[in-house]
C-alpha atoms as a PDB file:
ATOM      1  CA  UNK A   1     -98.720 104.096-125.916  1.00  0.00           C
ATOM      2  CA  UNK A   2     -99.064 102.188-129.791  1.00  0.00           C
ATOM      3  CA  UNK A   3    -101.980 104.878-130.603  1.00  0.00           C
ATOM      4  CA  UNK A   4     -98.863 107.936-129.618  1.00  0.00           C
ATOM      5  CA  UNK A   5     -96.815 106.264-132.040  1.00  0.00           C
ATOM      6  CA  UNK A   6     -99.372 106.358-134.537  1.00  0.00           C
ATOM      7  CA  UNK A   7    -100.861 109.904-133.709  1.00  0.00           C
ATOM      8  CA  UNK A   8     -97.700 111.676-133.294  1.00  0.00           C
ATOM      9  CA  UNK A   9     -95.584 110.976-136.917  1.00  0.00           C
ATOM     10  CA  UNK A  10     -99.019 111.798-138.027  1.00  0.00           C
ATOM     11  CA  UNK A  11     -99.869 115.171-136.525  1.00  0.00           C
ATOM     12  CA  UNK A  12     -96.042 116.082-137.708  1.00  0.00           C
ATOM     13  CA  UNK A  13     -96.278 114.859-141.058  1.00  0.00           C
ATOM     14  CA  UNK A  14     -99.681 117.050-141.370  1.00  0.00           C
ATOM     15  CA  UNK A  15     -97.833 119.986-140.453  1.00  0.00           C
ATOM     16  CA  UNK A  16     -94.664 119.315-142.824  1.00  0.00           C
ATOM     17  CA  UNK A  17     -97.452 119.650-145.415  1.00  0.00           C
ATOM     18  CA  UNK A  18     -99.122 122.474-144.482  1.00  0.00           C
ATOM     19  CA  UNK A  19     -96.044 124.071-144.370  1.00  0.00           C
ATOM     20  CA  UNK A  20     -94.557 123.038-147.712  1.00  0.00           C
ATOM     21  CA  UNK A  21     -97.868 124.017-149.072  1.00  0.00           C
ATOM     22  CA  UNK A  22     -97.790 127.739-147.686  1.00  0.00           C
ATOM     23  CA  UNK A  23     -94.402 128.108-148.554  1.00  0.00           C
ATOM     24  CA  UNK A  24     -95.260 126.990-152.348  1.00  0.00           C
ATOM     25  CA  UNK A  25     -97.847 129.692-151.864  1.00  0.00           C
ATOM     26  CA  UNK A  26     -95.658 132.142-151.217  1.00  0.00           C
ATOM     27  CA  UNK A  27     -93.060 131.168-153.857  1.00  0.00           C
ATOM     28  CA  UNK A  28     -95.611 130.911-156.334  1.00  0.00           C
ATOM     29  CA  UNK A  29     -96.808 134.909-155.185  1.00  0.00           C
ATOM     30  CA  UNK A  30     -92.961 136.034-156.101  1.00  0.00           C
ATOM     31  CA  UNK A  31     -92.618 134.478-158.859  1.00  0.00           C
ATOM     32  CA  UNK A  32     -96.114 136.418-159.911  1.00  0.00           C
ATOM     33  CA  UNK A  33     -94.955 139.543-159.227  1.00  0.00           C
ATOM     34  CA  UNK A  34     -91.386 138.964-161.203  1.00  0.00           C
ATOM     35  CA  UNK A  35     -93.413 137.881-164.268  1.00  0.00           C
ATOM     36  CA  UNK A  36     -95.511 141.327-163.979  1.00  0.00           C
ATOM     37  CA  UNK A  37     -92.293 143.363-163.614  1.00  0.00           C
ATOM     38  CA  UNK A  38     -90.414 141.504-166.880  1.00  0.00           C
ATOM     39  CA  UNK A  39     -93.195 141.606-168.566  1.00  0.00           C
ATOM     40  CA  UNK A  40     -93.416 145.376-168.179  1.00  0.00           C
ATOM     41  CA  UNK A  41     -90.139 146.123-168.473  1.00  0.00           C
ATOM     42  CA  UNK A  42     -89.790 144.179-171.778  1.00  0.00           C
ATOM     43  CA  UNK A  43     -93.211 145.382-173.110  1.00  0.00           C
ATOM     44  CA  UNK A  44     -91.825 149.126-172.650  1.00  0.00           C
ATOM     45  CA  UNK A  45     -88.950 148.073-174.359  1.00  0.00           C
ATOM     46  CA  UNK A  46     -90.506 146.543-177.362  1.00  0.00           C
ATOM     47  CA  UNK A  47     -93.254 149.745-177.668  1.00  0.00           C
ATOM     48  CA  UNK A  48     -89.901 151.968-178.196  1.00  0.00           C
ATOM     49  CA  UNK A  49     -88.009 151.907-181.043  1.00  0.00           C
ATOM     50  CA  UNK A  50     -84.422 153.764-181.144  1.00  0.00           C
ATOM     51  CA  UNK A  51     -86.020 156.327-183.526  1.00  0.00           C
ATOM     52  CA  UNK A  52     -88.614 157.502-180.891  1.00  0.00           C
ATOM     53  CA  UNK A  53     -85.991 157.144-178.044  1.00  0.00           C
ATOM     54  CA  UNK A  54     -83.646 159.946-180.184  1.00  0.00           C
ATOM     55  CA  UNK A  55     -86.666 161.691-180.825  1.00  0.00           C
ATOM     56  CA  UNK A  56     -87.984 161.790-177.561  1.00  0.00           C
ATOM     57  CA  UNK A  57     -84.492 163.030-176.548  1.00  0.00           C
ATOM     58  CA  UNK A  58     -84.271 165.660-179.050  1.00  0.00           C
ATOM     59  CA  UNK A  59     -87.903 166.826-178.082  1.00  0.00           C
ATOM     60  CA  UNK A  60     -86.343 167.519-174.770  1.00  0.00           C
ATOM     61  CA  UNK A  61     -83.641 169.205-175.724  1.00  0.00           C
ATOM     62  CA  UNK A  62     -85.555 171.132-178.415  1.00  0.00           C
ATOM     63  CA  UNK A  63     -87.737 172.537-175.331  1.00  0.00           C
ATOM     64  CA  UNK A  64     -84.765 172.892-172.827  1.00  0.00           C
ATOM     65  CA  UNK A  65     -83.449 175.680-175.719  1.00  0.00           C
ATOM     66  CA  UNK A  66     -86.351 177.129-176.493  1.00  0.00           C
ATOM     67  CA  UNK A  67     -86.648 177.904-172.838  1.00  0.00           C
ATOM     68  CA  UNK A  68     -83.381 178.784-172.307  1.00  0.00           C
ATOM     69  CA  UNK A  69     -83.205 181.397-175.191  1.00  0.00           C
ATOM     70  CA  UNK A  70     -86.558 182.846-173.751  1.00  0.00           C
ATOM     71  CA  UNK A  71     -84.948 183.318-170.024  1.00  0.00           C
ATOM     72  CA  UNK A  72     -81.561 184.271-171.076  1.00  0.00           C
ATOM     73  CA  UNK A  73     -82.845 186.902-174.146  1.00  0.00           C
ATOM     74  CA  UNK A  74     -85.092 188.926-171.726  1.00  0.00           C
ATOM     75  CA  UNK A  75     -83.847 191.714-170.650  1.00  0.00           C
ATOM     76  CA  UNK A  76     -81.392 191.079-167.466  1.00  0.00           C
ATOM     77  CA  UNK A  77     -81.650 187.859-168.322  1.00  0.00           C
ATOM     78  CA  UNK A  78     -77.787 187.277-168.180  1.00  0.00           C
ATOM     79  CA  UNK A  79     -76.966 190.486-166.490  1.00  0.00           C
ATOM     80  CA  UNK A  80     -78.947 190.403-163.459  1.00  0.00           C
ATOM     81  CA  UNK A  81     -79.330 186.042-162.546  1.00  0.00           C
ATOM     82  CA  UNK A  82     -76.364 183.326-162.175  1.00  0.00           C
ATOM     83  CA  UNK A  83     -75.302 183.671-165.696  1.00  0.00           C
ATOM     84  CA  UNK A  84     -74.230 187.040-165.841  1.00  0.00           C
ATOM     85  CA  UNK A  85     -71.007 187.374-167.653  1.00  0.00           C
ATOM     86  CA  UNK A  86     -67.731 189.198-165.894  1.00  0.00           C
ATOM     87  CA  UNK A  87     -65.080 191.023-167.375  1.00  0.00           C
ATOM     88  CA  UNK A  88     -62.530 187.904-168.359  1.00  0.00           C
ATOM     89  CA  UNK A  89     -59.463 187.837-166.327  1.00  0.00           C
ATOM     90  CA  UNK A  90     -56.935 189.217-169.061  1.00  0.00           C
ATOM     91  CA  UNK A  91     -58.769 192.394-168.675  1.00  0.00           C
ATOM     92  CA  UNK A  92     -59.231 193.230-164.978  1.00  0.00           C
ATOM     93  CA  UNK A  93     -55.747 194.691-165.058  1.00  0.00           C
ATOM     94  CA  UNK A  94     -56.862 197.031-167.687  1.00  0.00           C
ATOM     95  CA  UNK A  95     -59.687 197.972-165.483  1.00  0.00           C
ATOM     96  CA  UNK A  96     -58.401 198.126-162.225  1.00  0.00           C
ATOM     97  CA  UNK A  97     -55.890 200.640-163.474  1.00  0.00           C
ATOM     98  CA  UNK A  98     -58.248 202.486-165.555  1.00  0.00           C
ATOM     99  CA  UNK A  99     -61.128 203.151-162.513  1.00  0.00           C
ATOM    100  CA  UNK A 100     -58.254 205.983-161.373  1.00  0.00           C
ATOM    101  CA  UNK A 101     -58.455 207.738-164.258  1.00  0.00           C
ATOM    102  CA  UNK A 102     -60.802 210.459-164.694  1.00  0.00           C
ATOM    103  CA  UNK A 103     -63.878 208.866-167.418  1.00  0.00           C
ATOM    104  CA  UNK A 104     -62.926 205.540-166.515  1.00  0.00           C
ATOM    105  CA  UNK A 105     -64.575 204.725-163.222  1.00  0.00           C
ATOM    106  CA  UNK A 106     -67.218 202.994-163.921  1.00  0.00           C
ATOM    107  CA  UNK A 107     -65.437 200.991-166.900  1.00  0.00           C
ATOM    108  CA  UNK A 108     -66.031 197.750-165.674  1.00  0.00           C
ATOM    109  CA  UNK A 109     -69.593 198.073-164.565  1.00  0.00           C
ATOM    110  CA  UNK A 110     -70.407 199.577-167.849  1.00  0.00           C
ATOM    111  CA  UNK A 111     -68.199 196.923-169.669  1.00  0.00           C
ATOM    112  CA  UNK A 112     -70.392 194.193-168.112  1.00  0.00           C
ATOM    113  CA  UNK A 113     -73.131 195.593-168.858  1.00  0.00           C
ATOM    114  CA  UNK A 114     -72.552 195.612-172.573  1.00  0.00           C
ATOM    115  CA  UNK A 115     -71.341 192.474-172.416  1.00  0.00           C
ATOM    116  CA  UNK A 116     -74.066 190.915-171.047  1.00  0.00           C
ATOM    117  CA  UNK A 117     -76.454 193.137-173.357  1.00  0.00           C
ATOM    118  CA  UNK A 118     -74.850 192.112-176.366  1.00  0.00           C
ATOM    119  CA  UNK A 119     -75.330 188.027-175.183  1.00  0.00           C
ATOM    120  CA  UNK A 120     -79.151 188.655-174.786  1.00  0.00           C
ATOM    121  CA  UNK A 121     -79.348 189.748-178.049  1.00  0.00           C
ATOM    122  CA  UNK A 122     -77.258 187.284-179.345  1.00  0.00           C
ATOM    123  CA  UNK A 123     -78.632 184.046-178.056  1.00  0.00           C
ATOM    124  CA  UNK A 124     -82.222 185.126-179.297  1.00  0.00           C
ATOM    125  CA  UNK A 125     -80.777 185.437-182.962  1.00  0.00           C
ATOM    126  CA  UNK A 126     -78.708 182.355-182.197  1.00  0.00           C
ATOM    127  CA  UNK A 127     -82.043 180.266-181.549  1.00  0.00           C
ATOM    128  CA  UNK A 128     -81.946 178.915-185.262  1.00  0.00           C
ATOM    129  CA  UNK A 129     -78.299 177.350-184.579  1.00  0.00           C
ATOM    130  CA  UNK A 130     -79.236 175.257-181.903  1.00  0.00           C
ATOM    131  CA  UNK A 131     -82.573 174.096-182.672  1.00  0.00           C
ATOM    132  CA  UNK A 132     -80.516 173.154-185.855  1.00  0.00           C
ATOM    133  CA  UNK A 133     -77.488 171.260-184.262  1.00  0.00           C
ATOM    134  CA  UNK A 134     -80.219 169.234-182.361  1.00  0.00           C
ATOM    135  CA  UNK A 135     -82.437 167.833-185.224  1.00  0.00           C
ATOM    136  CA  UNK A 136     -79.015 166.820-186.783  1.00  0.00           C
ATOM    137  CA  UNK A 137     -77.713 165.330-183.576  1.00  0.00           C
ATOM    138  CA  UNK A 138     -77.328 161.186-184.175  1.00  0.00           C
ATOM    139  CA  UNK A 139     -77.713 159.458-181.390  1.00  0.00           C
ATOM    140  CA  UNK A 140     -75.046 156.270-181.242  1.00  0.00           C
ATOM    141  CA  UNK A 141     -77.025 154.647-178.100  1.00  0.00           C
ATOM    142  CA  UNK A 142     -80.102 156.727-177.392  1.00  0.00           C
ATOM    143  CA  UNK A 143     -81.544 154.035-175.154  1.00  0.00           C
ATOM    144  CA  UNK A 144     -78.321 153.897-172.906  1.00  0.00           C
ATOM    145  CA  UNK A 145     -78.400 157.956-172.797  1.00  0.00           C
ATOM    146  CA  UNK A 146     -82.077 157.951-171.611  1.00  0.00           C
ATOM    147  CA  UNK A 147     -81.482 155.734-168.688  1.00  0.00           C
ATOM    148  CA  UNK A 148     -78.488 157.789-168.318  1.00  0.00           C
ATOM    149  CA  UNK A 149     -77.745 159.964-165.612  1.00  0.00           C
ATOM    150  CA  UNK A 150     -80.487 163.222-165.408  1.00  0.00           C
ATOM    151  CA  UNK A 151     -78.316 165.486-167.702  1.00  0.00           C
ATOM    152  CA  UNK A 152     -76.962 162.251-170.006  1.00  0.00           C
ATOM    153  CA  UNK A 153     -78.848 163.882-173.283  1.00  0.00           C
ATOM    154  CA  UNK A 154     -77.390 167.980-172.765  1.00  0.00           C
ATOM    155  CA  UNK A 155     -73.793 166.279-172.109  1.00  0.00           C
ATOM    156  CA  UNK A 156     -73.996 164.353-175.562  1.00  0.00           C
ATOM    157  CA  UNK A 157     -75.762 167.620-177.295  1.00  0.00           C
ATOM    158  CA  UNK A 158     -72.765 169.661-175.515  1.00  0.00           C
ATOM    159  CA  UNK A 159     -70.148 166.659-176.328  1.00  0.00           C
ATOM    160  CA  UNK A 160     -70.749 166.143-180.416  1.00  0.00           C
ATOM    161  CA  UNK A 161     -72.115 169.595-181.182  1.00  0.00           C
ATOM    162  CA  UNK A 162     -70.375 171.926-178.940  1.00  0.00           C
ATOM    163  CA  UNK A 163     -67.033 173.602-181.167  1.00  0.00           C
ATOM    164  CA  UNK A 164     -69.575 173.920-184.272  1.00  0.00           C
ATOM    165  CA  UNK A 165     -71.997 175.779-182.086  1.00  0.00           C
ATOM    166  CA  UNK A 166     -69.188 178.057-180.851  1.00  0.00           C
ATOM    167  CA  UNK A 167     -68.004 178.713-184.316  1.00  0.00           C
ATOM    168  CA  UNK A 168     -71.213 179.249-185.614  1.00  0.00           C
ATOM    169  CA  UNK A 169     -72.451 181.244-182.668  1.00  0.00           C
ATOM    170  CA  UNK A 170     -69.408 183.701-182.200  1.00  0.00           C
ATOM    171  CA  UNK A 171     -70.290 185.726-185.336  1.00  0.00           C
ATOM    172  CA  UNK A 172     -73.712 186.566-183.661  1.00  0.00           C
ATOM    173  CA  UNK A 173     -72.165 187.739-180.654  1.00  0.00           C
ATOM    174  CA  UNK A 174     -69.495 189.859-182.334  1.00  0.00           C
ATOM    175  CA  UNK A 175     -72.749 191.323-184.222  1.00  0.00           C
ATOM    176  CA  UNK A 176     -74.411 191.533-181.089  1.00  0.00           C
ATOM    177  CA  UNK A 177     -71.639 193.617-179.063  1.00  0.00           C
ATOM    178  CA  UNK A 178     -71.293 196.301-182.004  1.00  0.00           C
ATOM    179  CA  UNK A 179     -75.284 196.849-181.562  1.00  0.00           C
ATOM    180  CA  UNK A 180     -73.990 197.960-178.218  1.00  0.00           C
ATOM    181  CA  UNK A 181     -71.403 199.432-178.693  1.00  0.00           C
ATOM    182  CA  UNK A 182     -69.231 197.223-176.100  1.00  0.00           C
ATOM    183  CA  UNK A 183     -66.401 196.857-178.759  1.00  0.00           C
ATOM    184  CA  UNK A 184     -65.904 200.442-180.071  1.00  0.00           C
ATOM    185  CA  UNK A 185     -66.457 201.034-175.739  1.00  0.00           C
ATOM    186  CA  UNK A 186     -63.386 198.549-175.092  1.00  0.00           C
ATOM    187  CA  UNK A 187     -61.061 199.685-177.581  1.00  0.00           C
ATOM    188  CA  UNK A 188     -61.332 202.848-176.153  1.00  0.00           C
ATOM    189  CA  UNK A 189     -60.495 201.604-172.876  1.00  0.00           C
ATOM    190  CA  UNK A 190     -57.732 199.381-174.387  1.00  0.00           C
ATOM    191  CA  UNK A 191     -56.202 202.780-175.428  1.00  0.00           C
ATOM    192  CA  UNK A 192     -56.266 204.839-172.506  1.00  0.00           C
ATOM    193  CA  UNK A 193     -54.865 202.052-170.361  1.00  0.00           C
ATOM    194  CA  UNK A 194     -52.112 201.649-172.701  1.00  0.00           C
ATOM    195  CA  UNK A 195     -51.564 205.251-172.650  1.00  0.00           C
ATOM    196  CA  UNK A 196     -50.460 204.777-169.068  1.00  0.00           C
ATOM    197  CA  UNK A 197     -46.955 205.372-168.277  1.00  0.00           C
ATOM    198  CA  UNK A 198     -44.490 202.230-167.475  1.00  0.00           C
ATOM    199  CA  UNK A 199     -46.879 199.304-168.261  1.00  0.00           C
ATOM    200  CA  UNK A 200     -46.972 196.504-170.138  1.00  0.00           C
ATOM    201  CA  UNK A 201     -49.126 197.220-173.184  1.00  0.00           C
ATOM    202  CA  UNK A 202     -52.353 194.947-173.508  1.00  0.00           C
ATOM    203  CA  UNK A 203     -54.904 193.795-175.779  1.00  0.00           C
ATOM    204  CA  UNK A 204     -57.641 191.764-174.178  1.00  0.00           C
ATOM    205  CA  UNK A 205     -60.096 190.196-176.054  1.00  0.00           C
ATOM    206  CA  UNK A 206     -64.017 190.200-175.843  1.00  0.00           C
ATOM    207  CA  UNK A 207     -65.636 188.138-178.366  1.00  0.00           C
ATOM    208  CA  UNK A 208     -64.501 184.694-177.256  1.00  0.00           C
ATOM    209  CA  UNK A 209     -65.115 185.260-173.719  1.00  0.00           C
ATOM    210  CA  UNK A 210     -68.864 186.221-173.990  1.00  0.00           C
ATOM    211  CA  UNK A 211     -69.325 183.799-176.768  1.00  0.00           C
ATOM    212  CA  UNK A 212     -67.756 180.968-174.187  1.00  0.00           C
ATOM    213  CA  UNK A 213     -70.268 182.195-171.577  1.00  0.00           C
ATOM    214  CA  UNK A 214     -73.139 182.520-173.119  1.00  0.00           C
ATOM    215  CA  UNK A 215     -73.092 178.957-173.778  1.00  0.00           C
ATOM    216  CA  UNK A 216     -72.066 178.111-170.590  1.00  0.00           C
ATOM    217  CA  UNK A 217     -75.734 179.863-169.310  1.00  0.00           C
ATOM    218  CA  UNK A 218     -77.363 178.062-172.527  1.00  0.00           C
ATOM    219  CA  UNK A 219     -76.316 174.924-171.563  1.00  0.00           C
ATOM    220  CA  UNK A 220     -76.962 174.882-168.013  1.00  0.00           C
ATOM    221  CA  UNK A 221     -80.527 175.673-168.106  1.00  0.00           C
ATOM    222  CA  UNK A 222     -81.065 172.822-170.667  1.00  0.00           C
ATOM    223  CA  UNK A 223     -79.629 170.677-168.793  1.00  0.00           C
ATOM    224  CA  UNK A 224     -81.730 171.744-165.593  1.00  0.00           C
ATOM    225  CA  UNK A 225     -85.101 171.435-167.875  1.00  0.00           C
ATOM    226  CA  UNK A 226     -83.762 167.812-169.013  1.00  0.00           C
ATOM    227  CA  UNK A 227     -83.896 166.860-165.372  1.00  0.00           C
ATOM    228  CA  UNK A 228     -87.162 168.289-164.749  1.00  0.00           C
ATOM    229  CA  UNK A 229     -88.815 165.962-167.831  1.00  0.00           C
ATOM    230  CA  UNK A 230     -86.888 162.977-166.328  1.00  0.00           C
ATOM    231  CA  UNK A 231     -88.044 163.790-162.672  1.00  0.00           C
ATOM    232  CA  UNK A 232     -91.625 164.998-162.696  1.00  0.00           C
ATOM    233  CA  UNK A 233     -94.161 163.857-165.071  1.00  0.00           C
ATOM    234  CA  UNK A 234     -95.831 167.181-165.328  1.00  0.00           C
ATOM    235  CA  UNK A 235     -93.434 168.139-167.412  1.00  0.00           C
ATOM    236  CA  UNK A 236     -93.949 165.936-169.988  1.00  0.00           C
ATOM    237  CA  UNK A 237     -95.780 168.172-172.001  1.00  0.00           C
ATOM    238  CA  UNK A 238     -96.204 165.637-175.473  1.00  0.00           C
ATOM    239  CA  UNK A 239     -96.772 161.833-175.801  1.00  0.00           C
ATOM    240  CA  UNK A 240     -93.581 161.460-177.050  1.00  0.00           C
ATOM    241  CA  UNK A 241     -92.069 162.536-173.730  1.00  0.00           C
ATOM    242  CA  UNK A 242     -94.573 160.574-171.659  1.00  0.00           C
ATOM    243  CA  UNK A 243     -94.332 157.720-173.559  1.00  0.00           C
ATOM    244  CA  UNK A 244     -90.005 157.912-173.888  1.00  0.00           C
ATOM    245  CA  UNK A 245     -88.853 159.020-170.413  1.00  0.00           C
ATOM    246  CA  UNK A 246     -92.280 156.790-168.674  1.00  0.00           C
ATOM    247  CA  UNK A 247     -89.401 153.907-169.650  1.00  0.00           C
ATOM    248  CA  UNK A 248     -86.800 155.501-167.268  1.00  0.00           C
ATOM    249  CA  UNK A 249     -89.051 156.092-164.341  1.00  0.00           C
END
């Protein structure tokens, strides 16, 4: 009966200790693997300074227009994918009236058309603007825009850059749709619609519109390639981008 007494705190107190030991063990393990993860998480941070951060994002912006501008300036590039531009609302009434008219019929198809051809030329000779609005771009927080959402870099290039890129851009497209013809085209069909009997007299514009859509194309393929660097690593084409958007991962 004495030697249970003795044996039995024993035996309990052995296991008390084996536990408290394997449970150390295990603490210990954690806190291992939360030093590795700090210590990578600040080393990443302290290999990137905020100058490679806002160049790595203008890198990927810089090839998000370049290959925008090659997919929208081919031929059907605009006219014949998502981004093809439509006669702006204003002027549907001018068409839909005019399609009765003998000449007219195929006014809006053929207005589109120039439209559209006119916005392939002009984002090719437009290039030069936005590679230009990018270098000059100043990032305020470039590390909170790359662990931003997937399109947080396009929204701040579209955000500080986009009314100087319209104003600068809309001359090229004006340029653009008299290569084509599409304004002489219009005011033609401006004329003969207002030559109709009992209706309001209209003036419709082109130049903003296609100007407006264009960038509205432009913009959201960049911001389609800006998610591809952030998402797969393949398309990380430079160290910079490894290195800069490896942090986000």
């Amino acid at each position: 009966m004495m030697l249970k007494k003795i044996v039995l705190p024993l035996l309990l107190l052995t296991l008390f200790y084996q536990a408290n030991a394997q449970f150390k063990g295990v603490l210990k393990k954690v806190d291992e693997a939360k030093a590795k993860v700090e210590e990578k998480i600040n080393g990443s941070t302290a290999a990137l300074s905020q100058e490679e951060v806002g160049n790595g994002l203008k890198q990927a912006l810089d090839i998000g227009v370049a290959e925008a501008v090659d997919f929208l300036s081919a031929e059907d590039g605009y006219y014949k994918t998502a981004y093809k531009i439509l006669v702006p609302e204003d002027a549907q009434k001018v068409t839909s009236k005019l399609k009765a008219i003998p000449g007219w019929s195929n006014v809006e198809k053929t207005l589109e058309e120039k439209m559209n051809r006119a916005a392939e030329i002009a984002v090719e000779k437009a290039k030069p603007i936005f590679v230009k609005a990018i270098k000059e771009m100043t990032f305020q927080d470039a590390m909170n825009i790359l662990m931003g959402e997937q399109n947080a870099a396009t929204s701040y290039l579209h955000k500080t850059t986009y009314q100087s890129l319209f104003d600068e851009f809309m001359p090229v497209v004006q340029a653009s749709l008299d290569e084509v013809n599409a304004r002489e085209y219009w005011r033609g069909a401006v004329n003969a619609y207002n030559k109709i009997p009992f209706i309001s007299k209209a003036n419709p514009e082109l130049d903003q519109h296609v100007t407006k859509m264009a960038l509205v194309g432009l913009f959201d393929l960049v911001e389609k390639k800006e998610a591809s660097i952030r998402t797969d690593v393949s398309q990380r084409k430079t160290d910079l981008l490894k290195k800069v958007f490896a942090k986000q991962d």
